[in-house]
Protein backbone atom coordinates (compact mmCIF):
# COMPACT_ATOMS: atom_id res chain seq x y z
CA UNK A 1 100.03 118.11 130.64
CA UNK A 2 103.16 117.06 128.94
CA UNK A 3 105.63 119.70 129.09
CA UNK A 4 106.25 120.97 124.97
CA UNK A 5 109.89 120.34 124.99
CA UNK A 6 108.63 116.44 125.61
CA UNK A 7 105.50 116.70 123.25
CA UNK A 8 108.09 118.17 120.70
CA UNK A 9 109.99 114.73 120.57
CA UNK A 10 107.13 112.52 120.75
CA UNK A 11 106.73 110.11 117.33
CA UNK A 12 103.25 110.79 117.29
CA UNK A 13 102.58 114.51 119.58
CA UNK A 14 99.43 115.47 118.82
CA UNK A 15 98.28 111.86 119.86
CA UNK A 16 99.96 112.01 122.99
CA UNK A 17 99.01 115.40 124.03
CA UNK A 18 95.63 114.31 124.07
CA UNK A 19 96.46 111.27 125.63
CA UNK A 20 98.17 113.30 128.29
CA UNK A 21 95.12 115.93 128.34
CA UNK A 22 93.17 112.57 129.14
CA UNK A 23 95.28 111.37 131.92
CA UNK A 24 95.27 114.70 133.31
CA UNK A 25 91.76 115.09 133.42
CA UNK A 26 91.75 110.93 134.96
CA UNK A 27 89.82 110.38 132.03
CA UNK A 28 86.19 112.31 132.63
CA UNK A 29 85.20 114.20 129.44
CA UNK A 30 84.53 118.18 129.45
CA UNK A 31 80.52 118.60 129.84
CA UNK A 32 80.82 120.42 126.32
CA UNK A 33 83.09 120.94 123.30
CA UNK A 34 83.07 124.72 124.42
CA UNK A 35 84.16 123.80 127.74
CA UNK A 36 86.96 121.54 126.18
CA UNK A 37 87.93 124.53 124.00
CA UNK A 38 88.13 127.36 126.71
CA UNK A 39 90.51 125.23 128.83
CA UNK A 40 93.00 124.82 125.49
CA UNK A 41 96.02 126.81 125.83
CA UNK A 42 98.15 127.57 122.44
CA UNK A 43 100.96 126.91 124.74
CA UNK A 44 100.11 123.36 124.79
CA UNK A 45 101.41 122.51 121.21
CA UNK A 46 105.22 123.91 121.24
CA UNK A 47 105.33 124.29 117.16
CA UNK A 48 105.25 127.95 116.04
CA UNK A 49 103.53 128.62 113.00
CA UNK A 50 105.59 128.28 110.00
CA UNK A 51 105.88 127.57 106.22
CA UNK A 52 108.63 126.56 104.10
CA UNK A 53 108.91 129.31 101.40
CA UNK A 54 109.72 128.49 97.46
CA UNK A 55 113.67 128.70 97.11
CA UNK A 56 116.11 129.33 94.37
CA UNK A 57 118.68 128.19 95.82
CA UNK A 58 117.44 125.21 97.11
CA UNK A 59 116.09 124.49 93.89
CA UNK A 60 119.06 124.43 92.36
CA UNK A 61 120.74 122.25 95.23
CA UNK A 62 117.83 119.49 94.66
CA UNK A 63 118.31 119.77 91.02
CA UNK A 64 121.68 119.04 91.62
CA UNK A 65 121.36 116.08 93.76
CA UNK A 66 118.68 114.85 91.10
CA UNK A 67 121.71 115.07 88.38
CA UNK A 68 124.24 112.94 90.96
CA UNK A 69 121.28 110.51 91.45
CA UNK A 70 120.57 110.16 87.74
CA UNK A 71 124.35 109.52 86.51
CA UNK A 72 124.50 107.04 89.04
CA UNK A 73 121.57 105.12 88.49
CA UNK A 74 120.50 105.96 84.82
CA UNK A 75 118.49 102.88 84.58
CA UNK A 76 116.74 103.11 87.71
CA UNK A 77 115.71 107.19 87.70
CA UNK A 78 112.61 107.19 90.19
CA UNK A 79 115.35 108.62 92.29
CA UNK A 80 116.46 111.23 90.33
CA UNK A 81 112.69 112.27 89.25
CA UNK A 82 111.47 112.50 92.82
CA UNK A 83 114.29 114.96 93.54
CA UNK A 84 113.81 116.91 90.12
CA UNK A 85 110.47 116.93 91.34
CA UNK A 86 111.10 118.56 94.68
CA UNK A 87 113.32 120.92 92.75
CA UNK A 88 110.73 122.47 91.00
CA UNK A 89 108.00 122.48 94.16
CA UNK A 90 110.39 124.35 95.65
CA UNK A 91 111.62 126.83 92.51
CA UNK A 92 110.19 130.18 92.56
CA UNK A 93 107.35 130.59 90.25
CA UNK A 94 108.82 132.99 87.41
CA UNK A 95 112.56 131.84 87.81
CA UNK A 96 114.46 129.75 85.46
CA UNK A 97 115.15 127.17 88.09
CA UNK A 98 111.37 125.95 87.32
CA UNK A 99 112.27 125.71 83.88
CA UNK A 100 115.48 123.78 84.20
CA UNK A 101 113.78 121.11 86.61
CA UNK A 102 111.44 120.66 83.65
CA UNK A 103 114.51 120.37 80.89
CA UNK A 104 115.92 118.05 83.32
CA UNK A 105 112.54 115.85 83.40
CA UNK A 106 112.56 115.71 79.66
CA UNK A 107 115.77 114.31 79.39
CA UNK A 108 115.00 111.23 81.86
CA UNK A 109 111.82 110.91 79.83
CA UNK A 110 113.35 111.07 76.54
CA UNK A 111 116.12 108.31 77.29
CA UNK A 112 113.31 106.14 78.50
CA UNK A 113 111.43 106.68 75.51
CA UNK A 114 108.34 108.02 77.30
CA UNK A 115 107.93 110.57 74.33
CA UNK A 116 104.19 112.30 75.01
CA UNK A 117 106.28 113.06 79.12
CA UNK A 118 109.24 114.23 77.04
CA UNK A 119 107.47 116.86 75.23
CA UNK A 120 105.00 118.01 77.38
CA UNK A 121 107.85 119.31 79.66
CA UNK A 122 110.00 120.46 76.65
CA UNK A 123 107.22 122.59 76.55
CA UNK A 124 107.20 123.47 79.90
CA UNK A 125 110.36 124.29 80.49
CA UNK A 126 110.23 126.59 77.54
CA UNK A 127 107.51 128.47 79.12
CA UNK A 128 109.63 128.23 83.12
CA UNK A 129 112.00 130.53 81.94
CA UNK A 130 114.95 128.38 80.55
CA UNK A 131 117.66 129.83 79.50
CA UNK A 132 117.50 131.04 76.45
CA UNK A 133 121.02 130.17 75.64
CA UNK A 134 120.08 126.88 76.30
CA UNK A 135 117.28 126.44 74.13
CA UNK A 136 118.89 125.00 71.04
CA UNK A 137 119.68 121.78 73.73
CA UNK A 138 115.95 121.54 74.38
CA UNK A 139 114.75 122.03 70.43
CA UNK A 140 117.44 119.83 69.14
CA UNK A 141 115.79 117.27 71.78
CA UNK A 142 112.23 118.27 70.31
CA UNK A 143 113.50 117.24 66.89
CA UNK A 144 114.73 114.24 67.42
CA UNK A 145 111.57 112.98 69.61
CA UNK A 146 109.12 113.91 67.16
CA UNK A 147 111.94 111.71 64.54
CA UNK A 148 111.13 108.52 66.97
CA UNK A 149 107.22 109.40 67.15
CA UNK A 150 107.42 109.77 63.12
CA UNK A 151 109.07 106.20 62.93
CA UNK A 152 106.66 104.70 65.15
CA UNK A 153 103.62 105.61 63.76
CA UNK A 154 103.09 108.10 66.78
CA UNK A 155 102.88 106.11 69.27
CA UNK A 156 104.20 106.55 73.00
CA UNK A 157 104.43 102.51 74.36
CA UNK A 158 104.72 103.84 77.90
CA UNK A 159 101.54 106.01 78.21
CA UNK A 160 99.19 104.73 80.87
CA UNK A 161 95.29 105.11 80.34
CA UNK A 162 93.05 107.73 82.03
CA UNK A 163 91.87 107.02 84.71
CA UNK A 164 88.23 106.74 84.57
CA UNK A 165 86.47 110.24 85.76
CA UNK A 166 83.58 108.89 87.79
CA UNK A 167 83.84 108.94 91.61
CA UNK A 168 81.96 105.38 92.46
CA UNK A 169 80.14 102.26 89.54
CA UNK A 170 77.73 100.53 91.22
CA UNK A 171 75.67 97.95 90.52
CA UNK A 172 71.74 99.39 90.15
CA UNK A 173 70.09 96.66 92.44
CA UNK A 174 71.94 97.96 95.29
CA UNK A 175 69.86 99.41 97.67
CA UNK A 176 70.40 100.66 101.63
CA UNK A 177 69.18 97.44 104.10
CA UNK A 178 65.93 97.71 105.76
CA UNK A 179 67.15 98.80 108.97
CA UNK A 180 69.17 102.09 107.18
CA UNK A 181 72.26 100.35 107.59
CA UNK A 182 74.57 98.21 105.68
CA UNK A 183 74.14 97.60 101.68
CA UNK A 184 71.49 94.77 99.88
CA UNK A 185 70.74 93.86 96.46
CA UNK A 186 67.31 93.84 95.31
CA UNK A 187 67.64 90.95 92.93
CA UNK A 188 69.63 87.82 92.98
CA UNK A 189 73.17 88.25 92.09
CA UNK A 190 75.61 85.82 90.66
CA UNK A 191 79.33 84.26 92.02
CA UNK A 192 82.01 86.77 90.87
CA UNK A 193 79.97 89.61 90.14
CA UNK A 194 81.55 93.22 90.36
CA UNK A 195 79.21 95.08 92.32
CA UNK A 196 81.46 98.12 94.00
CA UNK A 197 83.95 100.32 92.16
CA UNK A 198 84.84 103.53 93.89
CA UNK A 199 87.54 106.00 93.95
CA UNK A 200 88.65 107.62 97.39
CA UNK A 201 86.06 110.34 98.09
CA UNK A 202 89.26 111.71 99.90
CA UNK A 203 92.64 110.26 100.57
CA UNK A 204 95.84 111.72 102.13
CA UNK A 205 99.76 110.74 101.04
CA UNK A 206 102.20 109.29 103.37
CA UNK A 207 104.95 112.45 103.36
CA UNK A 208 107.61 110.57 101.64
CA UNK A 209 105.20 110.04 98.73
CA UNK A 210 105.01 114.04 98.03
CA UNK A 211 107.31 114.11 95.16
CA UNK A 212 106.20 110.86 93.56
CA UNK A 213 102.04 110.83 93.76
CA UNK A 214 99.42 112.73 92.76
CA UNK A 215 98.04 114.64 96.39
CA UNK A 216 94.85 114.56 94.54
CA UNK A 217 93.83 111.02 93.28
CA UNK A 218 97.27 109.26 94.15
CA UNK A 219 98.66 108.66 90.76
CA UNK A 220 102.47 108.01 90.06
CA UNK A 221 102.06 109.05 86.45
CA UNK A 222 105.39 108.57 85.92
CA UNK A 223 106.90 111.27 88.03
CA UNK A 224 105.36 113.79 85.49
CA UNK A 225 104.08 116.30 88.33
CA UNK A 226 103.03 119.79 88.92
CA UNK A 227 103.79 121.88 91.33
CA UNK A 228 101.48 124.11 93.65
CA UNK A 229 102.56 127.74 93.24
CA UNK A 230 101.92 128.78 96.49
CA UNK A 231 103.70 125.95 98.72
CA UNK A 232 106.43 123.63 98.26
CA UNK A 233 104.44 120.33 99.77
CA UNK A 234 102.27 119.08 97.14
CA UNK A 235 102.36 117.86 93.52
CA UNK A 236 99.43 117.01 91.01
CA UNK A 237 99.22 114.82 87.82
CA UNK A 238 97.17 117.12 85.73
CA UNK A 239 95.93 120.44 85.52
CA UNK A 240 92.28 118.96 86.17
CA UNK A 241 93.72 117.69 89.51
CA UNK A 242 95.22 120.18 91.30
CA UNK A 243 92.11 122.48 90.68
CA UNK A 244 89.60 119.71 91.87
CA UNK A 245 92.18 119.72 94.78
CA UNK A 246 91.94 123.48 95.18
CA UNK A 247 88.58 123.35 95.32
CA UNK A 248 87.93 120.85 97.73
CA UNK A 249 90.85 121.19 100.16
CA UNK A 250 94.08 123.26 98.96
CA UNK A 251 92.53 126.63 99.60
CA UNK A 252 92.04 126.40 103.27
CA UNK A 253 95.67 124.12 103.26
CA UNK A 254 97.83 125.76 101.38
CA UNK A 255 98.65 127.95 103.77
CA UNK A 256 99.60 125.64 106.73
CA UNK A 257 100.79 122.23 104.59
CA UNK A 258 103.79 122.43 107.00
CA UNK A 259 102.17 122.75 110.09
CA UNK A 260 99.82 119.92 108.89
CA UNK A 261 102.59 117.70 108.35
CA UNK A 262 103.82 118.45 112.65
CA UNK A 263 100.11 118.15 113.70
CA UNK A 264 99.32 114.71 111.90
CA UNK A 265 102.83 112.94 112.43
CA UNK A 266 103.28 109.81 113.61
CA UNK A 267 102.26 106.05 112.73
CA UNK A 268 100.55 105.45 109.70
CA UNK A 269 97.10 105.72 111.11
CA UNK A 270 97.27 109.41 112.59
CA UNK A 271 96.66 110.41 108.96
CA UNK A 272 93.25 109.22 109.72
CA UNK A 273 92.97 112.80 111.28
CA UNK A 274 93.82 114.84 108.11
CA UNK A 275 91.52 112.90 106.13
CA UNK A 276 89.24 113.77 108.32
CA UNK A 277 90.02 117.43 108.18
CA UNK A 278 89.68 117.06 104.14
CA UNK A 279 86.32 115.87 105.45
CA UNK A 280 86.12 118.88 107.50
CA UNK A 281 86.76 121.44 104.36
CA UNK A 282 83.74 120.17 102.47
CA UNK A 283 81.41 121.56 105.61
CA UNK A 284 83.49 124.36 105.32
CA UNK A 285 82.58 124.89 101.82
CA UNK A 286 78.96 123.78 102.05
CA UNK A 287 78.92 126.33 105.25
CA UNK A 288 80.50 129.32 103.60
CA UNK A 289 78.71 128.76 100.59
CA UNK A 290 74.79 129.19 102.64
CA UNK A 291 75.95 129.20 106.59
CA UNK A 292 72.04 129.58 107.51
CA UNK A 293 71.25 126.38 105.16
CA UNK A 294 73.80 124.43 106.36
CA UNK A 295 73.48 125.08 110.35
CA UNK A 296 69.33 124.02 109.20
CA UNK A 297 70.72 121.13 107.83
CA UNK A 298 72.83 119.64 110.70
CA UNK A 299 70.52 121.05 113.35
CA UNK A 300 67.11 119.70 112.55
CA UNK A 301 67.08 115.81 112.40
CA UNK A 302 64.14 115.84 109.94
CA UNK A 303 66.45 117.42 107.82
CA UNK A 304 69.85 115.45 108.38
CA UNK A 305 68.16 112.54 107.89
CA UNK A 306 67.34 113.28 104.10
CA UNK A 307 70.99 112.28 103.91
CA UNK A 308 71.08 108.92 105.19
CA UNK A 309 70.87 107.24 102.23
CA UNK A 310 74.15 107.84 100.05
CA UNK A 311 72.47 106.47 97.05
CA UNK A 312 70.60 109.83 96.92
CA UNK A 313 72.96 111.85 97.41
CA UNK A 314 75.41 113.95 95.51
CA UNK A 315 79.33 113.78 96.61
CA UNK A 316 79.25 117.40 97.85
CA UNK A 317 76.58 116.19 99.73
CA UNK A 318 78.90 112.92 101.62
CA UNK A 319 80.13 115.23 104.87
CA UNK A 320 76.25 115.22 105.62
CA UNK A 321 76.05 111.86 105.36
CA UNK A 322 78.09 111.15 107.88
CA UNK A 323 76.46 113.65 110.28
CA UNK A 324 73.31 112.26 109.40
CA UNK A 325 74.86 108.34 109.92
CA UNK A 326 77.00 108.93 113.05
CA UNK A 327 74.95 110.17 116.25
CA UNK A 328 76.68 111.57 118.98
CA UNK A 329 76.33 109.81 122.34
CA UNK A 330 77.17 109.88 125.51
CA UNK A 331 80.15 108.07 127.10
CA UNK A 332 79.48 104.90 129.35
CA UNK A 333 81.17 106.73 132.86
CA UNK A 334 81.54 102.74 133.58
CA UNK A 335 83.84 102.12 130.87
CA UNK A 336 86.88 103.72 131.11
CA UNK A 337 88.01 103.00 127.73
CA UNK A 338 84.79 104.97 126.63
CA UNK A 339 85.82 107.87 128.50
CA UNK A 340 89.31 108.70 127.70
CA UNK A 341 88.32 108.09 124.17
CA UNK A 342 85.79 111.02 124.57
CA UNK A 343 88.53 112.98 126.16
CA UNK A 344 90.95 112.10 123.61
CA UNK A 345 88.68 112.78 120.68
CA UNK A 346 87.38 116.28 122.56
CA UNK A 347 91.21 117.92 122.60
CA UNK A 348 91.91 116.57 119.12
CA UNK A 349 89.36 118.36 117.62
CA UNK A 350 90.02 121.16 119.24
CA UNK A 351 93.60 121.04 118.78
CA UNK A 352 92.98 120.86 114.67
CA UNK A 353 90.81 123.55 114.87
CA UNK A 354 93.13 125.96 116.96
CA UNK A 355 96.25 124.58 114.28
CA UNK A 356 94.13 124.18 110.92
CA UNK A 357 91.47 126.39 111.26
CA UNK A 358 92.41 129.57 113.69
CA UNK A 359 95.63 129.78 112.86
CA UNK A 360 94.97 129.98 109.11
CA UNK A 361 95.01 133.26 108.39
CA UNK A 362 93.40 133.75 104.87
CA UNK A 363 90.42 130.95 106.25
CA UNK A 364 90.10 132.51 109.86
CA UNK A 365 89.45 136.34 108.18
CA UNK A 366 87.02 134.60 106.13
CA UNK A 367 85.04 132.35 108.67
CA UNK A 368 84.59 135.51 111.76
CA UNK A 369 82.66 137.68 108.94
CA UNK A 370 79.76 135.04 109.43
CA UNK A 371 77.69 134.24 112.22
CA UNK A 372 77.48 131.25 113.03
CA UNK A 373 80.71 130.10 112.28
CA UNK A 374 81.20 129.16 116.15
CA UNK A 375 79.26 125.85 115.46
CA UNK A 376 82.36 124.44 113.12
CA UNK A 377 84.35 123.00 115.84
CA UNK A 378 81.40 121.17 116.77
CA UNK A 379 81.02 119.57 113.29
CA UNK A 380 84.98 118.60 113.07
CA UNK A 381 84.31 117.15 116.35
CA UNK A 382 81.53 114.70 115.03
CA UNK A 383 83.66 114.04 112.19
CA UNK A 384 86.60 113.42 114.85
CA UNK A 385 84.34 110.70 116.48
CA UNK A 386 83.85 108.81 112.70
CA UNK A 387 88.03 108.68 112.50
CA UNK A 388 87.85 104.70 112.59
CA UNK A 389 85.67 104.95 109.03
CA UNK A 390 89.08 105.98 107.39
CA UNK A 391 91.16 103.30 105.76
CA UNK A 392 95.10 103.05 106.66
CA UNK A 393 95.58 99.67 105.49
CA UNK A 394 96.79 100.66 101.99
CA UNK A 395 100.68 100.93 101.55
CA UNK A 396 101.42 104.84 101.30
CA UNK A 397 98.11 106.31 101.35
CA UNK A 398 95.13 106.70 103.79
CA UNK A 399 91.91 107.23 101.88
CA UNK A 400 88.20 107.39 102.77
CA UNK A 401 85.16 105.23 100.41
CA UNK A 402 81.86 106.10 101.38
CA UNK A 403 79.79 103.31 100.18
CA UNK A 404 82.77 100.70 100.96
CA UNK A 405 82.32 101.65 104.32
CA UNK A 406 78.73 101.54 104.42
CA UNK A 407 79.31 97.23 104.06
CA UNK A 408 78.96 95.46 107.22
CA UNK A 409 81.94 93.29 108.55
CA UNK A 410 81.39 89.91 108.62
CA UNK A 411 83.50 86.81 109.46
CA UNK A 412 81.62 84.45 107.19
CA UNK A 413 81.40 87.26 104.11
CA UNK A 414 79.70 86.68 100.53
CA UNK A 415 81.96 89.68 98.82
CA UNK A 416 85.61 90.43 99.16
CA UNK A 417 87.31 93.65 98.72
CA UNK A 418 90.40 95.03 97.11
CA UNK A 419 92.14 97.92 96.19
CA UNK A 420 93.58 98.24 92.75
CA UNK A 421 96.35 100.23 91.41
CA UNK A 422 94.21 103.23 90.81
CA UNK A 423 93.53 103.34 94.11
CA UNK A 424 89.53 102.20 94.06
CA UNK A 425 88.13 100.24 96.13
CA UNK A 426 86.60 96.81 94.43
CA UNK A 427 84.00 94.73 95.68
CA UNK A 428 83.21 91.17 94.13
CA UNK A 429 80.74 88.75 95.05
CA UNK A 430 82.38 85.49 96.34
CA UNK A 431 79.02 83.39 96.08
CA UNK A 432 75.74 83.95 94.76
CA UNK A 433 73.76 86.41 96.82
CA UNK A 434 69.75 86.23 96.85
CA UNK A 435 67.04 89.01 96.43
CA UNK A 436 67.41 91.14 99.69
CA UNK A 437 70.62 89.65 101.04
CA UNK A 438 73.42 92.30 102.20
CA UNK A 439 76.31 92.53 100.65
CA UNK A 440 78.94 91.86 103.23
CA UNK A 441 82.92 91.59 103.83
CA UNK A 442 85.41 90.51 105.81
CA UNK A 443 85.79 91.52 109.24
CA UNK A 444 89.74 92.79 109.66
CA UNK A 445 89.79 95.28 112.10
């Protein structure tokens, strides 16, 4: 094994542990996951557990730099915003520093004439804690927005729409194929017909996109962002958002955003892993919610494969869709490539579960009170081997579409697909497709 002062300065360590792991082993697979996880060592990954605490005083030193950035470069103040932004994810929740980061926003917003921004963090910053000497600054402000709202009939020119609330539109003639795989129509379809519109079932940002997206759905939103209020890494566009984010994945990551960001670093693509884990935290939740249902579940095949077909299912019910689509198999022992990808895939799931899972307090107490819970790393390891499902392509974000991956590749395809500014995934038709045809698109991996 690499030695951790090595692994430590690797671009991409948790990558090239395993790779080492593989090497080590000369490429032959553990007989077992168990096997796999009794010969891990902690030792093996050199980070210590840690987690950047809220902080006054750097919140004051970011809002700072966000005031340099802005009088610099008052026409161009993504800048400044992002590092506002970071101000308050890192300003203690109850100090005034959250409310000046807010007073600060409104300002940007209200010389860009992005009134509906302005006053909704007016309002926030009056209930952050701002000074109260400073107040008459923020309701002078108030006044003289609601003026410019008055003299144009209430309007705010710069407000983007909703984004629509449904996870996935598509078309009602689509249908699984005949052999359980791919997608078909089960009437004829015409050139340039929209048949696929779906939001990420689960994406992840690119670090550097913290302070400036959404961690829930991806949305800029203008900078307008909240902060968690128990870590300093993330940022959501509504209220609405960072609970469906708590929900589904904050809870169990909350606690170790900063070891996440050591344990998936590296080339765009090792983010594949963490939205995998985000994969992993539904089974979690479906597990803790009935462990004895959900062990009947992905044990019994007659079971699992009630969730083959996705057009059945629920979205809480996607994790066992991939169980129920992705076998597990055994390696070739001819093909090497085969087998160090088996090694590979066997250390990084245990790897994620020692870092994510074991070493997460508040989630580890939880998870020993219930038998059974000794079958999870098992299920993060199938979920390991479905990594290449994930999509990295996009600029800034690696996100996961269920039924866009269900699509076969082709290199002579009828449909092409796209992803807009909202982040979904869009499929159109590029020629007329007959009753019972797949739907197919290009091949580009």
């Amino acid at each position: 094994m690499l030695r951790p002062e090595v692994v430590e300065k690797l671009e991409c360590p948790s990558v090239g542990l395993a790779t080492s792991w593989a090497i080590g082993r000369r490429s032959v697979p553990c007989e077992s996951l168990a096997e796999c996880q009794s010969l891990f060592k902690r030792q093996y990954w050199p980070f210590p557990k840690a987690k950047i605490g809220k902080s006054s005083s750097k919140a004051a030193k970011l809002r700072e730099q966000g005031n340099a950035a802005y009088k610099q470069s008052p026409d161009d103040p993504a800048k400044a915003l992002e590092l506002y932004n970071q101000s308050i994810a890192m300003a203690e929740e109850g100090s005034a520093d959250l409310g000046l980061g807010y007073a600060n926003r409104s300002a940007v917003y209200f010389n860009r004439k992005l009134y509906r921004e302005c006053l909704q963090n007016i309002e926030l910053a009056r209930r952050h804690n701002y000074p109260t000497e400073m107040r008459p600054k923020l309701a002078a402000r108030e006044q003289r927005v609601r003026e410019q709202l008055k003299e144009t009939g209430g309007s705010n020119a710069a407000a983007k729409p909703n984004a629509p609330t449904r996870h996935c539109s598509i078309k009602a003639c689509l249908e699984v194929g005949e052999d359980g795989e791919g997608i078909r129509t089960n009437r004829s379809l015409e050139d340039g017909a929209k048949v696929l519109v779906e939001k990420p079932f689960v994406l992840v940002l690119e670090a550097e996109l913290a302070y400036q997206r959404c961690d829930f759905c991806g949305a800029t939103n203008e900078h307008n962002l909240r902060p968690c209020t128990g870590c300093t890494g993330v940022m959501y566009c509504s209220e609405e958002c960072q609970e469906q984010s708590y929900q589904r994945y904050h809870q169990f990551e909350c606690e170790i955003v900063d070891d996440l960001q050591l344990l998936f670093r590296g080339p765009k693509p090792t983010r594949m892993f963490h939205v995998v884990l985000r994969l992993f935290w539904h089974a979690v939740l479906l597990f803790l919610e009935d462990p004895e249902a959900f062990l009947r579940r992905v044990e019994t095949p007659a079971e699992l494969e009630q969730y083959r077909d996705p057009f059945a299912l629920e979205p809480t019910d996607y994790v066992l869709h991939q169980l129920a689509i992705y076998k597990d198999r055994e390696p070739n022992p001819e093909d090497s490539k085969d087998m160090t990808g088996r090694c590979v895939t066997q250390f990084m799931a245990i790897l994620m579960y020692a870092i994510a899972v074991k070493e997460n307090v508040s989630l580890w107490s939880r998870l020993q009170a219930v038998e059974g819970s000794e079958k999870l790393p098992h299920i993060l390891f199938r979920l390991v081997q479905r990594v290449a499902a994930m999509d990295h392509k996009m600029e800034g974000v690696t996100c996961f579409y269920p039924f866009t991956r269900r699509l076969r590749r082709s290199s002579t395809p009828n449909a092409k697909q796209s992803v807009d500014e909202q982040l979904q995934s869009v499929v159109v038709l590029t020629g007329p497709v007959a009753e019972g045809q797949e739907i197919t698109i290009l091949d580009e991996e």
